[in-house]
N, C-alpha and C. Protein backbone atom coordinates (compact mmCIF):
# COMPACT_ATOMS: atom_id res chain seq x y z
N UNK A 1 171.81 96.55 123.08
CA UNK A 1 173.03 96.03 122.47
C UNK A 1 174.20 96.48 123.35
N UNK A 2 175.20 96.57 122.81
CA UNK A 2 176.21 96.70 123.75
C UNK A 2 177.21 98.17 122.95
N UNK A 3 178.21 98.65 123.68
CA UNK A 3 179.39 99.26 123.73
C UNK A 3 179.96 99.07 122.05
N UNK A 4 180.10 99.94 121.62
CA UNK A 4 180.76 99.61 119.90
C UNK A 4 181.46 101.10 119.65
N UNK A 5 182.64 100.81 118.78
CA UNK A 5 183.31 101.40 117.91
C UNK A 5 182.76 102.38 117.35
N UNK A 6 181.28 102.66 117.30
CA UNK A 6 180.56 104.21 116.60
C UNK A 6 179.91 104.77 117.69
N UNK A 7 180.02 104.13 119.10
CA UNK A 7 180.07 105.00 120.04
C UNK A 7 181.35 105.82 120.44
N UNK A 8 182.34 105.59 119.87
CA UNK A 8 183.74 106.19 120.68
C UNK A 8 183.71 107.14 119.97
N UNK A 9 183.53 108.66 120.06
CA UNK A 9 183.38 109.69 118.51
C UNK A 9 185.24 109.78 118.47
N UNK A 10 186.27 109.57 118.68
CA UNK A 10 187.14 109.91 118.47
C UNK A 10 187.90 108.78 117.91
N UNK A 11 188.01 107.63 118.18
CA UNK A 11 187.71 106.67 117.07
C UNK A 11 187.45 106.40 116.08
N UNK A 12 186.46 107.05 116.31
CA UNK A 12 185.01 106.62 114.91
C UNK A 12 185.50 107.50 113.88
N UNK A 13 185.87 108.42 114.23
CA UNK A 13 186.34 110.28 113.44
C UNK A 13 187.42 109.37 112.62
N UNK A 14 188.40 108.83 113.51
CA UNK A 14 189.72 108.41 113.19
C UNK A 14 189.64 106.96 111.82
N UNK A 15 188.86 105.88 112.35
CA UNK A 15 188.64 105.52 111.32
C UNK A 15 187.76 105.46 109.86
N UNK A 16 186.96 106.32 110.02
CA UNK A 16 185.89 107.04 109.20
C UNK A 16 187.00 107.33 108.09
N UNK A 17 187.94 108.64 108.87
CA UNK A 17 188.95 108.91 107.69
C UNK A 17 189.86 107.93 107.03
N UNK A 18 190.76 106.94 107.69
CA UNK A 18 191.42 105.92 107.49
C UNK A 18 190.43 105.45 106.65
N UNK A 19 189.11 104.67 106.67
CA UNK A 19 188.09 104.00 105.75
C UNK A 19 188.30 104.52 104.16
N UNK A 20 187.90 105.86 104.56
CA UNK A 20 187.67 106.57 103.83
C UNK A 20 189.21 106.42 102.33
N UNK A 21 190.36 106.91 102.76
CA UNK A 21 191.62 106.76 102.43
C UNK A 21 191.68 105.67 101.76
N UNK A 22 191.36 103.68 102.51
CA UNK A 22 192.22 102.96 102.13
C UNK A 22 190.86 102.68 100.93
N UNK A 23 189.61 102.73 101.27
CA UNK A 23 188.57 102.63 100.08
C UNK A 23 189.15 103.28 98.82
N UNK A 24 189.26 104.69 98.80
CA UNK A 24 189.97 105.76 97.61
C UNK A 24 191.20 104.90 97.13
N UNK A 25 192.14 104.51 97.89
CA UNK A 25 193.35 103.60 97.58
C UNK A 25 193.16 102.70 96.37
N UNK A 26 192.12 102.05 97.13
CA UNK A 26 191.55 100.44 96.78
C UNK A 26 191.02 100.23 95.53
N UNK A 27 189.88 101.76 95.36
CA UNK A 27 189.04 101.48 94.16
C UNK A 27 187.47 101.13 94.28
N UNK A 28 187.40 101.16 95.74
CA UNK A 28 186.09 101.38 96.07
C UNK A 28 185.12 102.67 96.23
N UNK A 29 183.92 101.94 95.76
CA UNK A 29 182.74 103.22 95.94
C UNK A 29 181.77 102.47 96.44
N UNK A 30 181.01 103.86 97.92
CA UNK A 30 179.76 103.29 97.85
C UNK A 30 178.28 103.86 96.91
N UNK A 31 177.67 102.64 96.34
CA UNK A 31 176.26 103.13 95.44
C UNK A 31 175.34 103.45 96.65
N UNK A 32 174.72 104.74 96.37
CA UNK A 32 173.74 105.45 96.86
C UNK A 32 174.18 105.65 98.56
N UNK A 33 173.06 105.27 99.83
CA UNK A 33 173.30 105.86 100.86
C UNK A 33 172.38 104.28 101.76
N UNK A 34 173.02 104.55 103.28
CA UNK A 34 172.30 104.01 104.26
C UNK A 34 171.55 104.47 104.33
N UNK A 35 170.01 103.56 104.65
CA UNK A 35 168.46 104.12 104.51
C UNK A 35 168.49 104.73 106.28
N UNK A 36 167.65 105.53 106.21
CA UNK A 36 167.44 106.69 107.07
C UNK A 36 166.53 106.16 107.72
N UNK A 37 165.90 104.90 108.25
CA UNK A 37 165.07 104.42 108.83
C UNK A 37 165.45 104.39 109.80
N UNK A 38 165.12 104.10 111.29
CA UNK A 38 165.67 104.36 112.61
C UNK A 38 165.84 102.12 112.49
N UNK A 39 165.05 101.56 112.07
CA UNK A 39 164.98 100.27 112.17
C UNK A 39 165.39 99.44 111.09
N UNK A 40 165.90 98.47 110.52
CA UNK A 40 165.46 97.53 109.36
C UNK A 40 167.07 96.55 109.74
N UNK A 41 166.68 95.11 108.80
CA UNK A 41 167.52 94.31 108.21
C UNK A 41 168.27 94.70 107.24
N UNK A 42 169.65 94.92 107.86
CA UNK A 42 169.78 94.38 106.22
C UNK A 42 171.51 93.15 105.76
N UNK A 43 170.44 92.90 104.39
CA UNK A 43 171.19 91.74 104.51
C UNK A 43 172.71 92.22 103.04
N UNK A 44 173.44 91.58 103.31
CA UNK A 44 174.80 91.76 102.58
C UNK A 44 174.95 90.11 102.18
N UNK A 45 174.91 90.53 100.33
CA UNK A 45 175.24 89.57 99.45
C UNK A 45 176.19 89.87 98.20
N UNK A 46 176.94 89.14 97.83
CA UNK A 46 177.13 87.81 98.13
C UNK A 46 178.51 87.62 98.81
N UNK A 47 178.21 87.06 100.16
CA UNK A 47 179.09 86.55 100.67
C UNK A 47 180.18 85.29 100.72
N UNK A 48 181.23 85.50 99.69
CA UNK A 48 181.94 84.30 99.53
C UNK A 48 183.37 84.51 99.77
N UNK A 49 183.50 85.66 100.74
CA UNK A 49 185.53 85.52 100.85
C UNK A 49 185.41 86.52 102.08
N UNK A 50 186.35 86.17 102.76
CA UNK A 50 187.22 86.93 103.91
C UNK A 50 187.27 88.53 104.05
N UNK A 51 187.42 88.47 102.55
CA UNK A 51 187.66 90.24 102.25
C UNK A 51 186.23 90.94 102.72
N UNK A 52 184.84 90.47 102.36
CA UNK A 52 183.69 90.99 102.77
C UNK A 52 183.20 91.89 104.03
N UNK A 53 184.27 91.00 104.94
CA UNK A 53 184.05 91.58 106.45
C UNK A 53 184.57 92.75 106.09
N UNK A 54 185.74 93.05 106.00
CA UNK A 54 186.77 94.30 106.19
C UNK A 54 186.57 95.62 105.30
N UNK A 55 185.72 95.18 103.65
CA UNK A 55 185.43 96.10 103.05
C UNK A 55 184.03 96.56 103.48
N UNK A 56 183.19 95.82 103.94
CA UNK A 56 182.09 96.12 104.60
C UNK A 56 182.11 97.09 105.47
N UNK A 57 183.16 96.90 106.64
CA UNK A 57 183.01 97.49 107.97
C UNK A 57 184.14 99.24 107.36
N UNK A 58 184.71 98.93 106.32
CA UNK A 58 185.25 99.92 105.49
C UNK A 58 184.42 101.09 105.40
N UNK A 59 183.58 100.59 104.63
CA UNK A 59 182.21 101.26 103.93
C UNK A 59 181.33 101.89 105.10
N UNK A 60 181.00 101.01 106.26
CA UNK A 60 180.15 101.62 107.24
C UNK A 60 180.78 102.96 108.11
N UNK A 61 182.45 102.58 108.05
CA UNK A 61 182.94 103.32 108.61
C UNK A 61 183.26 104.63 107.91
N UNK A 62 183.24 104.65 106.65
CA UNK A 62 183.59 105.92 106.15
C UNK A 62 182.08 106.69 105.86
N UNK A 63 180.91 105.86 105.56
CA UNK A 63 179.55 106.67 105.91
C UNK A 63 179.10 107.12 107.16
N UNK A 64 180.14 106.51 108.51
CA UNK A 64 179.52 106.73 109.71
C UNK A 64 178.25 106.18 110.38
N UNK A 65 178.14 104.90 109.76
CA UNK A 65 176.93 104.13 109.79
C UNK A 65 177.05 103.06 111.12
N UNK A 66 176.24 103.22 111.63
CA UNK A 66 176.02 102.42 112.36
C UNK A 66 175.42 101.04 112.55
N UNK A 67 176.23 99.87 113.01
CA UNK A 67 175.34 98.75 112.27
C UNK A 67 175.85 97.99 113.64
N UNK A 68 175.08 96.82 113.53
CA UNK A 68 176.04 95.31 114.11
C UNK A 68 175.58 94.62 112.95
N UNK A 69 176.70 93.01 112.83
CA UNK A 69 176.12 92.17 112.41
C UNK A 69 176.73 90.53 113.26
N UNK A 70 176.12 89.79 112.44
CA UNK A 70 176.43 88.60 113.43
C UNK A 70 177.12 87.58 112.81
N UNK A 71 177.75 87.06 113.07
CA UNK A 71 178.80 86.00 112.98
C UNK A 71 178.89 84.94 113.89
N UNK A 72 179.83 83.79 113.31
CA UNK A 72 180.48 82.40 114.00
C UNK A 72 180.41 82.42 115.36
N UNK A 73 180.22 81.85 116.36
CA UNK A 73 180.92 82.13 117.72
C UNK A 73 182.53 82.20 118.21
N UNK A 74 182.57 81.27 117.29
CA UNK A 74 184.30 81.22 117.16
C UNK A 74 185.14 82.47 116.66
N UNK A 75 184.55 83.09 116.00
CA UNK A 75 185.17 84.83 115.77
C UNK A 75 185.13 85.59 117.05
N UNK A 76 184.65 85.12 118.16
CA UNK A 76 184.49 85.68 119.64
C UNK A 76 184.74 85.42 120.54
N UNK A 77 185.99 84.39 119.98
CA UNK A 77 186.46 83.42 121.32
C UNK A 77 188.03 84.16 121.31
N UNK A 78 189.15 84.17 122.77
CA UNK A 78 189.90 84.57 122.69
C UNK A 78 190.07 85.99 122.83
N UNK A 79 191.34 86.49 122.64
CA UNK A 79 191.56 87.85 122.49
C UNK A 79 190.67 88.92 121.68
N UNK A 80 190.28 87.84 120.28
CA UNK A 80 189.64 88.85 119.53
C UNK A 80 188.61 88.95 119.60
N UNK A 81 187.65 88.14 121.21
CA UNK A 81 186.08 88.18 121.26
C UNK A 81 186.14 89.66 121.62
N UNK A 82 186.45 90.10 122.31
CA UNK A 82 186.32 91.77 123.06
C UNK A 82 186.20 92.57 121.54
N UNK A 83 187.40 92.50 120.66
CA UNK A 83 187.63 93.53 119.46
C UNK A 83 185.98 93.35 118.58
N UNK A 84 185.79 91.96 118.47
CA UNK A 84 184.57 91.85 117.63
C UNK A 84 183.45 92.34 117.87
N UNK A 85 183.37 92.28 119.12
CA UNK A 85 181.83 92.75 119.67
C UNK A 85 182.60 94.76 119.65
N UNK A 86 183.24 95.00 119.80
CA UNK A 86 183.30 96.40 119.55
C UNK A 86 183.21 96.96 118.54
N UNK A 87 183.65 96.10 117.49
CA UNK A 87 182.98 96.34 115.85
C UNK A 87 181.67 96.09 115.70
N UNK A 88 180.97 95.90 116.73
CA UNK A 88 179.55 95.52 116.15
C UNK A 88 178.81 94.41 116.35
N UNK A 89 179.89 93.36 116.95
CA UNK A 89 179.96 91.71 116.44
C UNK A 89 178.96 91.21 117.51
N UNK A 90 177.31 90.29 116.72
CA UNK A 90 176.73 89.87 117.87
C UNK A 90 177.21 87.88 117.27
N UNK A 91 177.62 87.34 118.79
CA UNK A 91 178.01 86.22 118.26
C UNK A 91 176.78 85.21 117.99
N UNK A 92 176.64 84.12 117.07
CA UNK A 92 175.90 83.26 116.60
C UNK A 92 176.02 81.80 117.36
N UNK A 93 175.58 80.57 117.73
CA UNK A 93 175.88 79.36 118.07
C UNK A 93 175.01 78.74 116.95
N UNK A 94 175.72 78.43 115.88
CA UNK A 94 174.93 77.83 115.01
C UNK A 94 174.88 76.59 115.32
N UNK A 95 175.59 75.84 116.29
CA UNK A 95 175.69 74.16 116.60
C UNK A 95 174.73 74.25 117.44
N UNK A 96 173.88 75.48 118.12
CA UNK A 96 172.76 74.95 118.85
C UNK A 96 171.60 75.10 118.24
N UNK A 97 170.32 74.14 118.68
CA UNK A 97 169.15 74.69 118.45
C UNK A 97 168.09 75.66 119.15
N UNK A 98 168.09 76.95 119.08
CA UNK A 98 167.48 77.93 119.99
C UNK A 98 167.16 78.70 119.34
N UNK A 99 166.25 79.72 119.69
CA UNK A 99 165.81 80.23 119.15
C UNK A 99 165.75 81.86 118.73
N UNK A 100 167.05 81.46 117.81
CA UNK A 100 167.95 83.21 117.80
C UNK A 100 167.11 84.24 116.87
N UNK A 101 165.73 83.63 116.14
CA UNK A 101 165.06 84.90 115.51
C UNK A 101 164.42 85.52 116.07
N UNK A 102 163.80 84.42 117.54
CA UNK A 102 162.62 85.69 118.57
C UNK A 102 164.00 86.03 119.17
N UNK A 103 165.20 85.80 119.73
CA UNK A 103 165.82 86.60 120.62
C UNK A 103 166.25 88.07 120.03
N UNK A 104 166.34 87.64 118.64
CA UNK A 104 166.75 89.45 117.72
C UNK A 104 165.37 89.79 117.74
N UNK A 105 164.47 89.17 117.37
CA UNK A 105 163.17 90.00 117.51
C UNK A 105 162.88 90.59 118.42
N UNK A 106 163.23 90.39 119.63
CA UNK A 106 162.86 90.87 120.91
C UNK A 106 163.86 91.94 120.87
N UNK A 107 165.23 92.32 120.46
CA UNK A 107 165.73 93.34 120.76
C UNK A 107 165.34 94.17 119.59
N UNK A 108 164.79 93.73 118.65
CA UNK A 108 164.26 95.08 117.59
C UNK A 108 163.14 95.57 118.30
N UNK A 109 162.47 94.81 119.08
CA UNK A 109 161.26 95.61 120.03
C UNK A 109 161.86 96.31 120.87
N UNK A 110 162.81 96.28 121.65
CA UNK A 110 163.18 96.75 122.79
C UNK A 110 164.38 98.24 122.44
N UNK A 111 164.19 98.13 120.94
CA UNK A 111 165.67 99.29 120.30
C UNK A 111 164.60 100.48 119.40
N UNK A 112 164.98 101.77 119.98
CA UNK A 112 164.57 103.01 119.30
C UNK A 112 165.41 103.00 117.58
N UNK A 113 166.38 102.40 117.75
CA UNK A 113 167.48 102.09 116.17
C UNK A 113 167.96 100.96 116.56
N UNK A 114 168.04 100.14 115.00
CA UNK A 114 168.62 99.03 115.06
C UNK A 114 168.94 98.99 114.01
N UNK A 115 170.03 98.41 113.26
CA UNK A 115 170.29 97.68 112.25
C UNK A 115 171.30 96.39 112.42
N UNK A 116 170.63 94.78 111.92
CA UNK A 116 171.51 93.99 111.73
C UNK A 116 171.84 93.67 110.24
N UNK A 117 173.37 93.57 110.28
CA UNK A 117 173.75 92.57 108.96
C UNK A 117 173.78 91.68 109.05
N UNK A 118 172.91 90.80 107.72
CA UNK A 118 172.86 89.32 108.31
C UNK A 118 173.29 88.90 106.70
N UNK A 119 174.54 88.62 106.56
CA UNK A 119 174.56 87.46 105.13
C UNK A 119 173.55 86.03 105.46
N UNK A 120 172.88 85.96 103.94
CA UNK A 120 171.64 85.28 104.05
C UNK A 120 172.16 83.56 103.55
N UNK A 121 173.30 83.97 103.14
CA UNK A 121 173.94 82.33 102.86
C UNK A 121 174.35 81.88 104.40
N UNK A 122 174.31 82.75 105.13
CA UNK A 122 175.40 81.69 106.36
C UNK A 122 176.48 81.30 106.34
N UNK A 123 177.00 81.46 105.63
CA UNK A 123 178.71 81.08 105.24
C UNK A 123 179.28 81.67 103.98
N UNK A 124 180.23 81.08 103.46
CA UNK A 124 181.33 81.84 102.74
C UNK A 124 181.43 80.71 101.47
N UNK A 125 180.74 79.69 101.89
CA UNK A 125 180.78 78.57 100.99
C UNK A 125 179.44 78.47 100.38
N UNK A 126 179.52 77.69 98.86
CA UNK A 126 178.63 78.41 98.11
C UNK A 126 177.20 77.03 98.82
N UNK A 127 176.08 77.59 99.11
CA UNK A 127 174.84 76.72 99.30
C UNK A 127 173.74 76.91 98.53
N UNK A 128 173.19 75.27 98.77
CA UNK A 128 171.86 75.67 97.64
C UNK A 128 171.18 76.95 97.45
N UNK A 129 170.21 76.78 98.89
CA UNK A 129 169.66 77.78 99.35
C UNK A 129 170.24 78.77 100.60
N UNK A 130 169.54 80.15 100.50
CA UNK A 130 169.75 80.94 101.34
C UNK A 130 169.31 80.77 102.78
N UNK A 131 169.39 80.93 103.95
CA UNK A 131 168.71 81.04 105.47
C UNK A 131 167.50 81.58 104.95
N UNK A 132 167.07 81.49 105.86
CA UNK A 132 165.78 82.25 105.81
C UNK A 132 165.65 82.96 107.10
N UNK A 133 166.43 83.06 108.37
CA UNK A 133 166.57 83.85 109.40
C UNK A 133 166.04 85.21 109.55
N UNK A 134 166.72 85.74 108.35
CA UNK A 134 166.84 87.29 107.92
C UNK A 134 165.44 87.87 107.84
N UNK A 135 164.48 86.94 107.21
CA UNK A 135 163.07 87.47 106.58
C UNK A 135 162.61 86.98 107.89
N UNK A 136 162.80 86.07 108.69
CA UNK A 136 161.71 85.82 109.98
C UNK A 136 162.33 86.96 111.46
N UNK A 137 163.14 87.14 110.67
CA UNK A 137 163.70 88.34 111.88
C UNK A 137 162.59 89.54 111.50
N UNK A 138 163.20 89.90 110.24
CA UNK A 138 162.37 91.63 109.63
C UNK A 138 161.02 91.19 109.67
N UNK A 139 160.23 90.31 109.69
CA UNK A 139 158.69 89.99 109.49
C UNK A 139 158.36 89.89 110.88
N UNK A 140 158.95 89.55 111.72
CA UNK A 140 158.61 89.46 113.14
C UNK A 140 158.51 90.98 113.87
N UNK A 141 159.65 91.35 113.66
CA UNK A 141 160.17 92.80 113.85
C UNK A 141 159.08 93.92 113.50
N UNK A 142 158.81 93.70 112.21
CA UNK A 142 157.84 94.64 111.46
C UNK A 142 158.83 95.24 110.89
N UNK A 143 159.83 94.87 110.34
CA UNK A 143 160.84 95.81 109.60
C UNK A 143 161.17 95.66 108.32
N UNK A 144 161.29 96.91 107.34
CA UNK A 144 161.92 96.17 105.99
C UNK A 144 163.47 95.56 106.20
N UNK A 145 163.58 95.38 105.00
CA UNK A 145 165.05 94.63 104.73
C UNK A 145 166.22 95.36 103.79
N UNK A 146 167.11 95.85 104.31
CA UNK A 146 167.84 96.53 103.49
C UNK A 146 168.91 95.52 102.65
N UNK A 147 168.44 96.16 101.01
CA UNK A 147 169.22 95.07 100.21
C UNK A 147 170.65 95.34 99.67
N UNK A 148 171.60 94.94 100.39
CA UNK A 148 172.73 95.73 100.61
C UNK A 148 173.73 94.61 99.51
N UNK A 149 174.79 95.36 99.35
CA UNK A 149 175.54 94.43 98.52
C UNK A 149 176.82 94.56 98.31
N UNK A 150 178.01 94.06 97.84
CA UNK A 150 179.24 94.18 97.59
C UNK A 150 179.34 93.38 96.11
N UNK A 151 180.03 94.68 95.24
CA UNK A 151 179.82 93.95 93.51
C UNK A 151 181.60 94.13 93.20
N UNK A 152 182.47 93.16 94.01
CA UNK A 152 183.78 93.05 93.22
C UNK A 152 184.74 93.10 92.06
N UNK A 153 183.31 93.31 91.08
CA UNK A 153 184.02 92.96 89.56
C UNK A 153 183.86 94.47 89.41
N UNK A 154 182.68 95.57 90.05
CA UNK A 154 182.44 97.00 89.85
C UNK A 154 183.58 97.92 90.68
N UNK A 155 183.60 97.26 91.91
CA UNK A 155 184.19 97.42 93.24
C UNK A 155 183.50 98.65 93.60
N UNK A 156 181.93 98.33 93.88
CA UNK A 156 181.42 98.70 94.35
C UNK A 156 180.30 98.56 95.52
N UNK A 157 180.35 99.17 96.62
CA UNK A 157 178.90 98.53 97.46
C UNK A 157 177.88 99.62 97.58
N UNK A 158 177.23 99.07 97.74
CA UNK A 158 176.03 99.92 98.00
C UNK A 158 174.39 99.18 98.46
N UNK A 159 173.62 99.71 98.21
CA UNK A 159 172.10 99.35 98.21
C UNK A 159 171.23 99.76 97.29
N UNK A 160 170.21 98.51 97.14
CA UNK A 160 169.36 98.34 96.12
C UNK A 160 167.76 98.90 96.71
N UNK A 161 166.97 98.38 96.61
CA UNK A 161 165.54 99.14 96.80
C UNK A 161 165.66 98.65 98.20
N UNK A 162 164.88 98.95 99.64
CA UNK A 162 163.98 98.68 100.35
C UNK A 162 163.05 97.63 99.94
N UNK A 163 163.28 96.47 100.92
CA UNK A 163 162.25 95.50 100.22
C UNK A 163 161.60 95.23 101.28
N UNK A 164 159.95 95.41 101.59
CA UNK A 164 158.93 95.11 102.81
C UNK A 164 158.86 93.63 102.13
N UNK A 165 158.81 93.11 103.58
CA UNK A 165 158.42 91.41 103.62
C UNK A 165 156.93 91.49 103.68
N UNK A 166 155.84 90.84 102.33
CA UNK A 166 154.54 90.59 102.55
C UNK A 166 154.07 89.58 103.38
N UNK A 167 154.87 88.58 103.71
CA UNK A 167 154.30 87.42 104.65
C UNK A 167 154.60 85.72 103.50
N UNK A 168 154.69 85.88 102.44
CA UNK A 168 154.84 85.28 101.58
C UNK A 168 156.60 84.55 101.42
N UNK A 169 156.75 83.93 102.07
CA UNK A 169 158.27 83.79 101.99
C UNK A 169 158.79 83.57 100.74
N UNK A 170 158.32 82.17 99.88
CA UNK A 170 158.61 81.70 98.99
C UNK A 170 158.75 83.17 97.81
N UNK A 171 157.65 83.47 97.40
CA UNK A 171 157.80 84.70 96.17
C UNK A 171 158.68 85.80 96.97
N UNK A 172 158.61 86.06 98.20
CA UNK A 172 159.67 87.36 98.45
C UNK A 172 161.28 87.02 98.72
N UNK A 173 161.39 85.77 98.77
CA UNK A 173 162.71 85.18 98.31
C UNK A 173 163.39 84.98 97.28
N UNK A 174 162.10 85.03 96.48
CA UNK A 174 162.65 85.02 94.80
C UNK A 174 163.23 86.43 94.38
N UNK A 175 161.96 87.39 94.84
CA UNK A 175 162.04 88.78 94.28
C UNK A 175 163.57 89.23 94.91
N UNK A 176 163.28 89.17 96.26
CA UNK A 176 165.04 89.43 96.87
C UNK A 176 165.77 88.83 95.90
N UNK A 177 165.87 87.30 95.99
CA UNK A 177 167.19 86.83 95.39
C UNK A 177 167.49 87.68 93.81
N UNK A 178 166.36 88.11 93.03
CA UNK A 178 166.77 88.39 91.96
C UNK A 178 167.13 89.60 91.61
N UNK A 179 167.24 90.98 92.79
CA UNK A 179 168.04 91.83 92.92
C UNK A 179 169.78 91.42 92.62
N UNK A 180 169.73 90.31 93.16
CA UNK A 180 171.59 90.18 93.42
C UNK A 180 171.91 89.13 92.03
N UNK A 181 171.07 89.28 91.74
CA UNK A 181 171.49 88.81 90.00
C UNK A 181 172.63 88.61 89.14
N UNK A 182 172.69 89.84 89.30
CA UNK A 182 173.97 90.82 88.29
C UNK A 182 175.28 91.24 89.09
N UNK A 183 175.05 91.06 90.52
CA UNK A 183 175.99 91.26 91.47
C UNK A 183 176.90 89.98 91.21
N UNK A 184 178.54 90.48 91.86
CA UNK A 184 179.47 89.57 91.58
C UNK A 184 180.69 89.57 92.68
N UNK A 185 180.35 88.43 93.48
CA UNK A 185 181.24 88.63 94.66
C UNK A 185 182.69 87.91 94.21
N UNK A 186 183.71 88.31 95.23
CA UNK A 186 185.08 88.12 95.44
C UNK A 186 185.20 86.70 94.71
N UNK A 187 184.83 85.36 95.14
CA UNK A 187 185.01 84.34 94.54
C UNK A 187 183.16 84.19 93.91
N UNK A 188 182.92 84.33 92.43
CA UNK A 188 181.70 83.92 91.81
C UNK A 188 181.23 82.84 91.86
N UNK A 189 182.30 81.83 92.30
CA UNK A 189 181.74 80.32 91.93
C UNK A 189 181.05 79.74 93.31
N UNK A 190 181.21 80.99 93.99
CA UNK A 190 180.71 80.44 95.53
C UNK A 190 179.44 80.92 96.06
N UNK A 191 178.97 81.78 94.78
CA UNK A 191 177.52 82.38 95.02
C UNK A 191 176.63 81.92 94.08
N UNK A 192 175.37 81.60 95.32
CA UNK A 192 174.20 80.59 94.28
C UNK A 192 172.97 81.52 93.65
């Protein structure tokens, strides 16, 4: 992977505390802890507003967590491509067809630690169904999936169980999806 923002320790120190501060401000808490696995997915639901990015990278920053996740290509164009990828940011070409689950698969082989965030809707707008990216990444990988979340109405994030992918997409899509049940993002009407 590349150069990021939780490599700079003086930085990282700096906004860890700032995180830390504007979360306390805000009214945020995180539930429980980042899993201690050197490897896994994990995915962040439900994604339906702007705010997600910033309280997210909030949260990672005041646990000191280390993550990337991936986004638009267009979040990486311009001035702010450099800033994004230093937060973490691996860019996406969703207008092409290629084949971006063996290319992450191949760097979960090639990484002693990894973690990606992958919102499993793909967007911010509410869709039938979820991607399915996420589970052919961690099943390829050999990795679980961390079931991560942001609950707006609690204003809280945190994580839910460790969920191993059996090979079964259909039933382990269900079981995932029905963790985030009770969860309640920024705009509700935009999560399916």
């Amino acid at each position: 992977m590349h150069y990021t923002i939780f490599d700079t320790p003086v930085i990282r120190t700096l906004f860890a505390w700032i995180s830390i501060v504007m979360l306390r401000l805000t009214g945020w808490k995180l539930e429980g802890k980042f899993p201690e696995l050197p490897k896994y997915v994990m995915i962040a639901a439900p994604h339906t507003s702007n705010w997600d990015f910033p309280v997210t990278l909030g949260i990672c920053f005041a646990a000191r967590a280390k993550i990337y996740w991936m986004g638009k290509s267009s979040l990486f164009v311009g001035p702010m491509g450099p800033i994004m990828r230093w937060l973490g940011g691996i860019a996406v070409d969703r207008s092409k067809s290629n084949n971006l689950v063996q290319q992450i698969v191949d760097v979960y082989n090639r990484s002693e630690r990894l973690v990606i965030t992958i919102p499993p809707e793909g967007t911010r707008s509410k869709v039938r169904e979820w991607k399915t990216g996420f589970y052919h990444i961690a099943v390829g990988a050999k990795v679980p999936i961390a079931l991560a979340f942001l609950d707006f109405k609690r204003k809280v994030g945190g994580f839910g169980p460790m969920f191993y992918p059996t090979g079964n997409l259909e039933q382990d899509m269900l079981n995932i999806q029905a963790f985030y049940k009770d969860i309640t993002g920024k705009n509700p009407a935009a999560f399916n």
